[in-house]
PDB file of N, CA and C in Angstrom:
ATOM      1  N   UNK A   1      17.897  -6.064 -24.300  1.00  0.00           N
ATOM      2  CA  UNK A   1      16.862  -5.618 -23.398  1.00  0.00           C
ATOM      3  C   UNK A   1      17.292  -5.956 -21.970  1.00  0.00           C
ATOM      4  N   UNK A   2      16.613  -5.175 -21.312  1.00  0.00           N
ATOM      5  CA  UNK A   2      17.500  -5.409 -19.853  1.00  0.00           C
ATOM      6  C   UNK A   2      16.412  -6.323 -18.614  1.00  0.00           C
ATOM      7  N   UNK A   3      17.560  -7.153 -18.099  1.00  0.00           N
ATOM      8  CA  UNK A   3      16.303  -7.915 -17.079  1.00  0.00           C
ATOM      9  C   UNK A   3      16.392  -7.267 -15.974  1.00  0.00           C
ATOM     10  N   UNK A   4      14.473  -6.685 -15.719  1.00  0.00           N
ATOM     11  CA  UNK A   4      14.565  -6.585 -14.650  1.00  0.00           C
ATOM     12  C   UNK A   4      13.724  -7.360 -13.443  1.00  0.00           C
ATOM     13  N   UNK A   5      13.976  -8.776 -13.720  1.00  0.00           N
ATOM     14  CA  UNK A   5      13.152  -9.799 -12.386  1.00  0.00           C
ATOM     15  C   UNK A   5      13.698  -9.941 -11.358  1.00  0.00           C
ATOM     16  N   UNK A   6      14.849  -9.134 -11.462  1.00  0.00           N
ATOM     17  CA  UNK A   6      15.617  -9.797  -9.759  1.00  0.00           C
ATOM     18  C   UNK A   6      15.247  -8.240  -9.188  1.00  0.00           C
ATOM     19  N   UNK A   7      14.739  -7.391  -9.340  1.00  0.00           N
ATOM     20  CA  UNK A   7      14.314  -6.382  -8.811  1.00  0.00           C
ATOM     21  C   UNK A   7      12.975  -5.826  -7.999  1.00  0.00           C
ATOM     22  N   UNK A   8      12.927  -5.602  -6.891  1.00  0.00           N
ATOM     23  CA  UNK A   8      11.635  -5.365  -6.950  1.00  0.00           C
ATOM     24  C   UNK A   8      10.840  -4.328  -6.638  1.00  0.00           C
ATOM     25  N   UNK A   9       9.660  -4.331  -6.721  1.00  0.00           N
ATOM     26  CA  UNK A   9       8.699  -3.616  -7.431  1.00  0.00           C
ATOM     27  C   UNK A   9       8.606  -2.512  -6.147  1.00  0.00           C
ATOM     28  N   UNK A  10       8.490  -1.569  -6.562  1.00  0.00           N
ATOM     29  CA  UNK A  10       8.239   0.042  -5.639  1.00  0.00           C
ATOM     30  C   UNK A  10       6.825   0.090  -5.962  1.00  0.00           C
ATOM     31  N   UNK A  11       6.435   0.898  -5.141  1.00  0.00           N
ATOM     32  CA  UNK A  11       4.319   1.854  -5.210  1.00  0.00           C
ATOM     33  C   UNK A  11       4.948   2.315  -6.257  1.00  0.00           C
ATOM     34  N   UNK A  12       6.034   2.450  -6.989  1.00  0.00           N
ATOM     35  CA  UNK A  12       5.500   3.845  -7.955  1.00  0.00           C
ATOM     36  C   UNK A  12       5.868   2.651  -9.437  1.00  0.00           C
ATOM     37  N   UNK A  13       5.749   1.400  -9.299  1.00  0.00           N
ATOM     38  CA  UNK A  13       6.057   0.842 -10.415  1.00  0.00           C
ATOM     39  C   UNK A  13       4.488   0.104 -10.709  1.00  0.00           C
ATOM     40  N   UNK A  14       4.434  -0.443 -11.687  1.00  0.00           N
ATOM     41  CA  UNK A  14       2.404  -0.536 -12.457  1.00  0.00           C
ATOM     42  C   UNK A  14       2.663  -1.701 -11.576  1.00  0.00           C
ATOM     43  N   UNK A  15       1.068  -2.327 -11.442  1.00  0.00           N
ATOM     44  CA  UNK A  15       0.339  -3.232 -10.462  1.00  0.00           C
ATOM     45  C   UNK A  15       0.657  -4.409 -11.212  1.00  0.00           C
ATOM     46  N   UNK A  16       1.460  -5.818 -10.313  1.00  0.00           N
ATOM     47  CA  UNK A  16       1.434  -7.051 -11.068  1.00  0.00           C
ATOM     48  C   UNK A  16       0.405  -7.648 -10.695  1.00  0.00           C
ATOM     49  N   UNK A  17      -0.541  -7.513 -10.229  1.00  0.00           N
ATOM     50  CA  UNK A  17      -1.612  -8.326  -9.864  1.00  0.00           C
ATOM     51  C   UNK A  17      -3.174  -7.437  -9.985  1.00  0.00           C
ATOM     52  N   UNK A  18      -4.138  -8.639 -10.848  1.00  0.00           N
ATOM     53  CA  UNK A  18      -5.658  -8.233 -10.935  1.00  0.00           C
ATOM     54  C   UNK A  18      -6.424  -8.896 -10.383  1.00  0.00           C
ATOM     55  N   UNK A  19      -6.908  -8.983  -9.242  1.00  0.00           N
ATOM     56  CA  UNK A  19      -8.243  -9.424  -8.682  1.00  0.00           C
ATOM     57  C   UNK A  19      -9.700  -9.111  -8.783  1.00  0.00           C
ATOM     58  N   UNK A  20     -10.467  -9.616  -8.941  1.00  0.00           N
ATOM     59  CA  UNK A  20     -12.202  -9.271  -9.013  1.00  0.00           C
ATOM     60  C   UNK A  20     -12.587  -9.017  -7.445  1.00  0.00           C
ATOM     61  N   UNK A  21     -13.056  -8.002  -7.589  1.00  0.00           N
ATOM     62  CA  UNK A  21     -13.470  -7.233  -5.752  1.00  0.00           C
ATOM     63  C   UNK A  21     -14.810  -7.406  -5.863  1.00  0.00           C
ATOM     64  N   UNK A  22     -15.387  -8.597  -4.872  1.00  0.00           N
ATOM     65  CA  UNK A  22     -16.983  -8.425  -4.219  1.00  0.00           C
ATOM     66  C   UNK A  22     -16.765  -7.159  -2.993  1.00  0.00           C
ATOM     67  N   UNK A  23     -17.739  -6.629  -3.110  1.00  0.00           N
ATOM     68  CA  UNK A  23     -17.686  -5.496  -1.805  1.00  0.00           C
ATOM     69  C   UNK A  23     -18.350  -6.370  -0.579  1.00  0.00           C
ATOM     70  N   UNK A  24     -17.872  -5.925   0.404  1.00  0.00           N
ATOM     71  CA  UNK A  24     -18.259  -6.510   1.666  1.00  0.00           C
ATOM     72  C   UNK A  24     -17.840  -5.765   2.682  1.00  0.00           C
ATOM     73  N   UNK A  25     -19.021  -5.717   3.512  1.00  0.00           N
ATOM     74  CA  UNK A  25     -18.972  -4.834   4.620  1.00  0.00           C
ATOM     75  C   UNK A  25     -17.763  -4.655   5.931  1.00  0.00           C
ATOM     76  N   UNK A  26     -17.620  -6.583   6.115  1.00  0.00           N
ATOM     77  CA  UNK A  26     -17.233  -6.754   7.115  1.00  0.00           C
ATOM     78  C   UNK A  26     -15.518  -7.531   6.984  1.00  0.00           C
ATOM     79  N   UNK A  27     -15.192  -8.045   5.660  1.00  0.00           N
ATOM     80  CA  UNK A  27     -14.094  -8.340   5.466  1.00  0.00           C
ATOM     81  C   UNK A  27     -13.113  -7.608   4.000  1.00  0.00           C
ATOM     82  N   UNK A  28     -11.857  -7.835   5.116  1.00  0.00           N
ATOM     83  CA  UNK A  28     -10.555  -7.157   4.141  1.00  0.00           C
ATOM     84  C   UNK A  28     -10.590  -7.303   2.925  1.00  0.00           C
ATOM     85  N   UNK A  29     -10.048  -6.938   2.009  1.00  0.00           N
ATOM     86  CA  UNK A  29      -9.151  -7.930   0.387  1.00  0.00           C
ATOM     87  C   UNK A  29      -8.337  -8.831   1.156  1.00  0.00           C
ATOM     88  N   UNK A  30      -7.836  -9.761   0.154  1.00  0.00           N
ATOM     89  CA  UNK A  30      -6.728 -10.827   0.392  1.00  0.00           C
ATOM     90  C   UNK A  30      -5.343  -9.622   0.185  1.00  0.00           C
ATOM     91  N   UNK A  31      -5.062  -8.824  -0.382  1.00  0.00           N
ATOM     92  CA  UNK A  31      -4.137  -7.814  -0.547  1.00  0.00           C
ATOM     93  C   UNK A  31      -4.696  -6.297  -0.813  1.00  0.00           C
ATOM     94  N   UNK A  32      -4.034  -5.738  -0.581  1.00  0.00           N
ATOM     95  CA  UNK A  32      -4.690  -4.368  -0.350  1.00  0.00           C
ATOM     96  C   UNK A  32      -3.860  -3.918  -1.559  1.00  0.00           C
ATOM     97  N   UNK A  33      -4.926  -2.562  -1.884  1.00  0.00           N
ATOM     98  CA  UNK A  33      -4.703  -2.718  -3.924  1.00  0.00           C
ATOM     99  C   UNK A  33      -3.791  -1.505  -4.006  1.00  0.00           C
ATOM    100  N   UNK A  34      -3.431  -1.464  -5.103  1.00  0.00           N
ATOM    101  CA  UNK A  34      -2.168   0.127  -5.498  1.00  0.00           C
ATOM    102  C   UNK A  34      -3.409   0.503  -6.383  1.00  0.00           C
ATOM    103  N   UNK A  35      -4.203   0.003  -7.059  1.00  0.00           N
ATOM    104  CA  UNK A  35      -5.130   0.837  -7.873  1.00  0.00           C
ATOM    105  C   UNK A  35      -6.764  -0.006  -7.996  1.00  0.00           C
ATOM    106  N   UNK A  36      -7.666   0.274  -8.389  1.00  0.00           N
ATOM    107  CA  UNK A  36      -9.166   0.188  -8.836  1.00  0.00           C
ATOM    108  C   UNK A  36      -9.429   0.405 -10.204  1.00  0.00           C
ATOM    109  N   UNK A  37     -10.482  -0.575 -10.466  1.00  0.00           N
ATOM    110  CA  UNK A  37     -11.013   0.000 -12.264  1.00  0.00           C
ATOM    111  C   UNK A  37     -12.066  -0.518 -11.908  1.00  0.00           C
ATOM    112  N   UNK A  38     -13.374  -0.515 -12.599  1.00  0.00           N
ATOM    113  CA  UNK A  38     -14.545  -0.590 -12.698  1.00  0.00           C
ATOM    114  C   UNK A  38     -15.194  -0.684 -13.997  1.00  0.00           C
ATOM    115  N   UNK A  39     -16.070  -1.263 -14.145  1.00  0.00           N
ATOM    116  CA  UNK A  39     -16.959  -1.997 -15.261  1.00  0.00           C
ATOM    117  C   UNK A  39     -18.236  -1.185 -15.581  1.00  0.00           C
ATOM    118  N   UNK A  40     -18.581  -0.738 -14.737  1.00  0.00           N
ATOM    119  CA  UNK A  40     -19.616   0.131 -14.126  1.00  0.00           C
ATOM    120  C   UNK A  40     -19.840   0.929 -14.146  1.00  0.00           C
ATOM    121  N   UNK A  41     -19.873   2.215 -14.052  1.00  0.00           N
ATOM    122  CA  UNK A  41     -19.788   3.917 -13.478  1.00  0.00           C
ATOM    123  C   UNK A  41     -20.848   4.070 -12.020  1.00  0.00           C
ATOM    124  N   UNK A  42     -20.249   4.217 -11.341  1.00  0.00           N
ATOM    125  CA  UNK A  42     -20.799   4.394 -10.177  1.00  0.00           C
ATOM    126  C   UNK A  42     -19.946   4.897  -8.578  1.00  0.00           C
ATOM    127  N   UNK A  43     -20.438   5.026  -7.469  1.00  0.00           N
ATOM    128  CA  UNK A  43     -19.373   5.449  -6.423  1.00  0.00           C
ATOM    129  C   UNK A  43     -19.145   4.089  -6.065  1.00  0.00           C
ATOM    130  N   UNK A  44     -17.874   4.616  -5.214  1.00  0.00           N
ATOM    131  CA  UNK A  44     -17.754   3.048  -4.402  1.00  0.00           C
ATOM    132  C   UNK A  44     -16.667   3.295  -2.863  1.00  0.00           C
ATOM    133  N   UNK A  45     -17.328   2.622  -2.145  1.00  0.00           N
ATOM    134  CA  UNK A  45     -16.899   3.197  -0.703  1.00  0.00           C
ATOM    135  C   UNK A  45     -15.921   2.036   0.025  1.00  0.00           C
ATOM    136  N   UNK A  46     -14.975   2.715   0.313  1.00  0.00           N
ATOM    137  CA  UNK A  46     -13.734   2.555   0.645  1.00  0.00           C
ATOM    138  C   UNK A  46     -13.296   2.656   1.826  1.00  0.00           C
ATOM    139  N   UNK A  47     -12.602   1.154   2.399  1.00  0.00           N
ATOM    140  CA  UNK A  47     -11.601   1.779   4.134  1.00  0.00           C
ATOM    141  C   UNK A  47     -10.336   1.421   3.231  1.00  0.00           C
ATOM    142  N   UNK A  48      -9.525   2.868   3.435  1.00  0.00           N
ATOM    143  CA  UNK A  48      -8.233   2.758   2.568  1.00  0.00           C
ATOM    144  C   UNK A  48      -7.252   2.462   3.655  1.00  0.00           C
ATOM    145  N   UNK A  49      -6.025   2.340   3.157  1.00  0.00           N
ATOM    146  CA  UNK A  49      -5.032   1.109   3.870  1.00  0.00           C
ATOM    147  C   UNK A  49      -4.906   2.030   4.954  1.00  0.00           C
ATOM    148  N   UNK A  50      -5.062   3.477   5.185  1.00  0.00           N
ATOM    149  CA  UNK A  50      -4.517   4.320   6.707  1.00  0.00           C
ATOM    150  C   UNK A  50      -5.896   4.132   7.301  1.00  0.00           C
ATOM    151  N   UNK A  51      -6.945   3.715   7.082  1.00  0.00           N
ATOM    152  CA  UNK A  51      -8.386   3.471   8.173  1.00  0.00           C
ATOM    153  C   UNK A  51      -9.041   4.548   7.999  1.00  0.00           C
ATOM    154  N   UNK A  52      -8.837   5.510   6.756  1.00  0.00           N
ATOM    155  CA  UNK A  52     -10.135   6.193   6.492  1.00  0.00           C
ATOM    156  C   UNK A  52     -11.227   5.722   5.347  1.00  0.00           C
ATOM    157  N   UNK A  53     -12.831   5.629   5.964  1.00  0.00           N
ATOM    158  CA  UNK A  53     -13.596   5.121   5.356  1.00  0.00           C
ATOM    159  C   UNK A  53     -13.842   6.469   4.366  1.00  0.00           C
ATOM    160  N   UNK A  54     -14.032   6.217   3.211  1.00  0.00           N
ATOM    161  CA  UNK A  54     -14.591   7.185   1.764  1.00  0.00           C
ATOM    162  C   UNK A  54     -15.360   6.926   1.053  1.00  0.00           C
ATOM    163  N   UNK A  55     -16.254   7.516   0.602  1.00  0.00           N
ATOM    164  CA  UNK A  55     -16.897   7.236  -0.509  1.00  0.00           C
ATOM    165  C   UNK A  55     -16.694   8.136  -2.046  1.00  0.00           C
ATOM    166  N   UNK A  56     -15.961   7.206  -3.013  1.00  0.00           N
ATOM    167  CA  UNK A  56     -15.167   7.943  -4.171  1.00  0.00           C
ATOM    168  C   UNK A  56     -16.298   7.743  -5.043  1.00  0.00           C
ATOM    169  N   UNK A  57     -17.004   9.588  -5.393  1.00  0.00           N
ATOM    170  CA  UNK A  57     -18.346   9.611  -5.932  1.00  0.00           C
ATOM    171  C   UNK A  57     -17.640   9.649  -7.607  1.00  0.00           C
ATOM    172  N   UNK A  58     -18.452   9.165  -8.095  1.00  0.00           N
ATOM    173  CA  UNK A  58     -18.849   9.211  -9.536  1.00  0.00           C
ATOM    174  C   UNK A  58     -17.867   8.692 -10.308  1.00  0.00           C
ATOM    175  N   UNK A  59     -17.021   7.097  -9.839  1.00  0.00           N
ATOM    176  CA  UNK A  59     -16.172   6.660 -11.006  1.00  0.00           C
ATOM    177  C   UNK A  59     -16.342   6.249 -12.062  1.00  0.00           C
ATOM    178  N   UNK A  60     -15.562   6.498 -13.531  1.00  0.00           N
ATOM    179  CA  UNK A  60     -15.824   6.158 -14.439  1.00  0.00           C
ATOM    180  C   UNK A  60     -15.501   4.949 -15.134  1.00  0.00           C
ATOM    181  N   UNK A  61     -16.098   3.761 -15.911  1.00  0.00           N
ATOM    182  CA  UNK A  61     -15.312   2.719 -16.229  1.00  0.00           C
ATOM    183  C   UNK A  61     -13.757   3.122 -17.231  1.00  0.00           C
ATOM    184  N   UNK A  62     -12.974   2.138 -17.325  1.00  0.00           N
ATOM    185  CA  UNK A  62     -11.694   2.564 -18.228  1.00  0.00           C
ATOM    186  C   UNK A  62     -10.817   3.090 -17.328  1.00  0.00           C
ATOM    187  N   UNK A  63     -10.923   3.708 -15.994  1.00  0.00           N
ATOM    188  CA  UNK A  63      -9.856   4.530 -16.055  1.00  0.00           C
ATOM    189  C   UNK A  63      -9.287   3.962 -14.584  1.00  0.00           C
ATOM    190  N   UNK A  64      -8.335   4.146 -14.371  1.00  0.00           N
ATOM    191  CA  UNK A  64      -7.131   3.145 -13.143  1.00  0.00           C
ATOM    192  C   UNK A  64      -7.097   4.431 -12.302  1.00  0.00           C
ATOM    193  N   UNK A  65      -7.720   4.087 -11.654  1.00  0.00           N
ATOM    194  CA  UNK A  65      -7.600   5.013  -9.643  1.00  0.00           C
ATOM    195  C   UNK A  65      -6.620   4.041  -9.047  1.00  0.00           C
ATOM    196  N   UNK A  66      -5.852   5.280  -8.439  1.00  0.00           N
ATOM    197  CA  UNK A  66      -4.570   5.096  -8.177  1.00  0.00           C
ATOM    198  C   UNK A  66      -4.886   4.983  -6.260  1.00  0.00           C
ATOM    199  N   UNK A  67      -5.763   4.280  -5.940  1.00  0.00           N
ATOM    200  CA  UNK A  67      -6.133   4.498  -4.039  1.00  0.00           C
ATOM    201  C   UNK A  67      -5.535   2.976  -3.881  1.00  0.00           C
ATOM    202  N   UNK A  68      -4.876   3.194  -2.307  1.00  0.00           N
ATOM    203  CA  UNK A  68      -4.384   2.260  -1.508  1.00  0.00           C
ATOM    204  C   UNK A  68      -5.762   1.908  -0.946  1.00  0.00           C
ATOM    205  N   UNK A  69      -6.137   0.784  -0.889  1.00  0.00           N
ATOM    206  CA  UNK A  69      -7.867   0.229  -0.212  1.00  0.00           C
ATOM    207  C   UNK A  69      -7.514  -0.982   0.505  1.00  0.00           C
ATOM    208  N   UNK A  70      -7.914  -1.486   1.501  1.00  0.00           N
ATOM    209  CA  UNK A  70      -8.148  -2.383   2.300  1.00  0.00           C
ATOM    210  C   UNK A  70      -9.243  -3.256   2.423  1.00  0.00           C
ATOM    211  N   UNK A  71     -10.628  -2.384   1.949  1.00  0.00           N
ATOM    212  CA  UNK A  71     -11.696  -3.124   2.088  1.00  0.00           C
ATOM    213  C   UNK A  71     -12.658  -2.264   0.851  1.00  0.00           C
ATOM    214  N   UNK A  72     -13.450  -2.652   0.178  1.00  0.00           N
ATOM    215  CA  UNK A  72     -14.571  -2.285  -0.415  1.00  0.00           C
ATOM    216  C   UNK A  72     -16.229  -2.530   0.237  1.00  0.00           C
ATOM    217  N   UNK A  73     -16.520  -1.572   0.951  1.00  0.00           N
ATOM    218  CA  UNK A  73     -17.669  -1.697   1.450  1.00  0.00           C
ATOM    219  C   UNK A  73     -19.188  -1.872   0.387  1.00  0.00           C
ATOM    220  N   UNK A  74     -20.097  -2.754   0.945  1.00  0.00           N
ATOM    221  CA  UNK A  74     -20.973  -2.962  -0.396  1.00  0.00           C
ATOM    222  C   UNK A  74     -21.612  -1.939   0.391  1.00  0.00           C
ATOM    223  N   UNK A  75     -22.558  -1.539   1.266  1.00  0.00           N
ATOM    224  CA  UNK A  75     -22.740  -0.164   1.260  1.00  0.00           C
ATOM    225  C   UNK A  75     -22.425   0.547   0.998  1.00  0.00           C
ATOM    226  N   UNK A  76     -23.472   1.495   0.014  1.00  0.00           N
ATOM    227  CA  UNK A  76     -23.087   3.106  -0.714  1.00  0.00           C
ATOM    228  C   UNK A  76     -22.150   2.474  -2.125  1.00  0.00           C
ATOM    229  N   UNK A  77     -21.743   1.253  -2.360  1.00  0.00           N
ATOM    230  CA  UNK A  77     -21.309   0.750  -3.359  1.00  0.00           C
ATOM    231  C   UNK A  77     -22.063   1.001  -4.735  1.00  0.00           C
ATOM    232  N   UNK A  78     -22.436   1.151  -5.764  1.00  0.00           N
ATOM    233  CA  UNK A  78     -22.991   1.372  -6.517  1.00  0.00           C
ATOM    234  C   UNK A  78     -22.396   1.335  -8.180  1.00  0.00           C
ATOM    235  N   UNK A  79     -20.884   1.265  -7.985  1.00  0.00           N
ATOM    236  CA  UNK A  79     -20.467   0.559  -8.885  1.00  0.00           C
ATOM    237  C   UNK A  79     -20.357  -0.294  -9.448  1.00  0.00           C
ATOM    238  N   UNK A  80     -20.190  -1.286 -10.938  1.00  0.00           N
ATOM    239  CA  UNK A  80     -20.063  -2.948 -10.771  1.00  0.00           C
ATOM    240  C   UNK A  80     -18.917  -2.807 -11.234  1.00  0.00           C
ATOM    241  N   UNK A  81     -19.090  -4.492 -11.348  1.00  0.00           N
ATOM    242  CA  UNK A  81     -17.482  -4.482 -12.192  1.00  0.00           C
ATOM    243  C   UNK A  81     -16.187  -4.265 -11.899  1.00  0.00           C
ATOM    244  N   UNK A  82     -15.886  -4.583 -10.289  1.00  0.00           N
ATOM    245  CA  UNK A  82     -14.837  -3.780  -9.763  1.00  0.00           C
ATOM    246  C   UNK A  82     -13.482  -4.924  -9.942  1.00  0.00           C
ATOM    247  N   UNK A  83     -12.349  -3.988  -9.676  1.00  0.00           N
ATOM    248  CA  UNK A  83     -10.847  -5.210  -9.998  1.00  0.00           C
ATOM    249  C   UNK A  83     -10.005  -4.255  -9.675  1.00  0.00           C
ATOM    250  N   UNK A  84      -9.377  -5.168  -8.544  1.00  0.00           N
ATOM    251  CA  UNK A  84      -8.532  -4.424  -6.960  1.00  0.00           C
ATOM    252  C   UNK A  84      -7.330  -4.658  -8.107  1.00  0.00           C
ATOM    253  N   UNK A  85      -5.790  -4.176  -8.195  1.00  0.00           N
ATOM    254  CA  UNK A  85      -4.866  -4.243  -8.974  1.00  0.00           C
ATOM    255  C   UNK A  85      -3.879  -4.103  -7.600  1.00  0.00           C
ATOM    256  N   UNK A  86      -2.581  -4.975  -7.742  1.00  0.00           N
ATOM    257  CA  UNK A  86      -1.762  -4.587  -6.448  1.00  0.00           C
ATOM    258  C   UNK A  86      -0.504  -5.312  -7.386  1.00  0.00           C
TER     259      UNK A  86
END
């Protein structure tokens, strides 16, 4: 099998890291995520890493959104269960 730890990781390789995301209006993530999942089904509003604010309507739990995010706004939030992946 081949090692690959001395290599590192590209956007287009899966997320080594899972964090639990409180939404908050006014502060960043500690790292800004390669993907989102949710516990929940609900929207959830977003300043993504280029500074556009969004609101991504109707996510479903189970499934890995692939958005660069910076911040999770708890306004218009309505999802639970959220976990930033980077």
């Amino acid at each position: 099998m081949a090692d690959f730890s001395n290599r590192a990781a590209g956007l287009d390789s899966p997320p080594a890291h899972a964090f639990t995301i409180t939404p908050d209006d006014t502060a960043d993530l500690a790292r800004p995520t390669r993907g989102l999942m949710i516990a929940g089904a609900g929207d959830v509003t977003v300043v993504m890493v280029g500074g556009d604010t969004v609101t991504l309507p109707g996510l479903l739990p189970g499934v890995q959104y692939a958005v660069r995010v910076r911040r999770v706004l708890a306004t218009a939030t309505t999802a639970s269960g959220l976990v930033g992946l980077a």
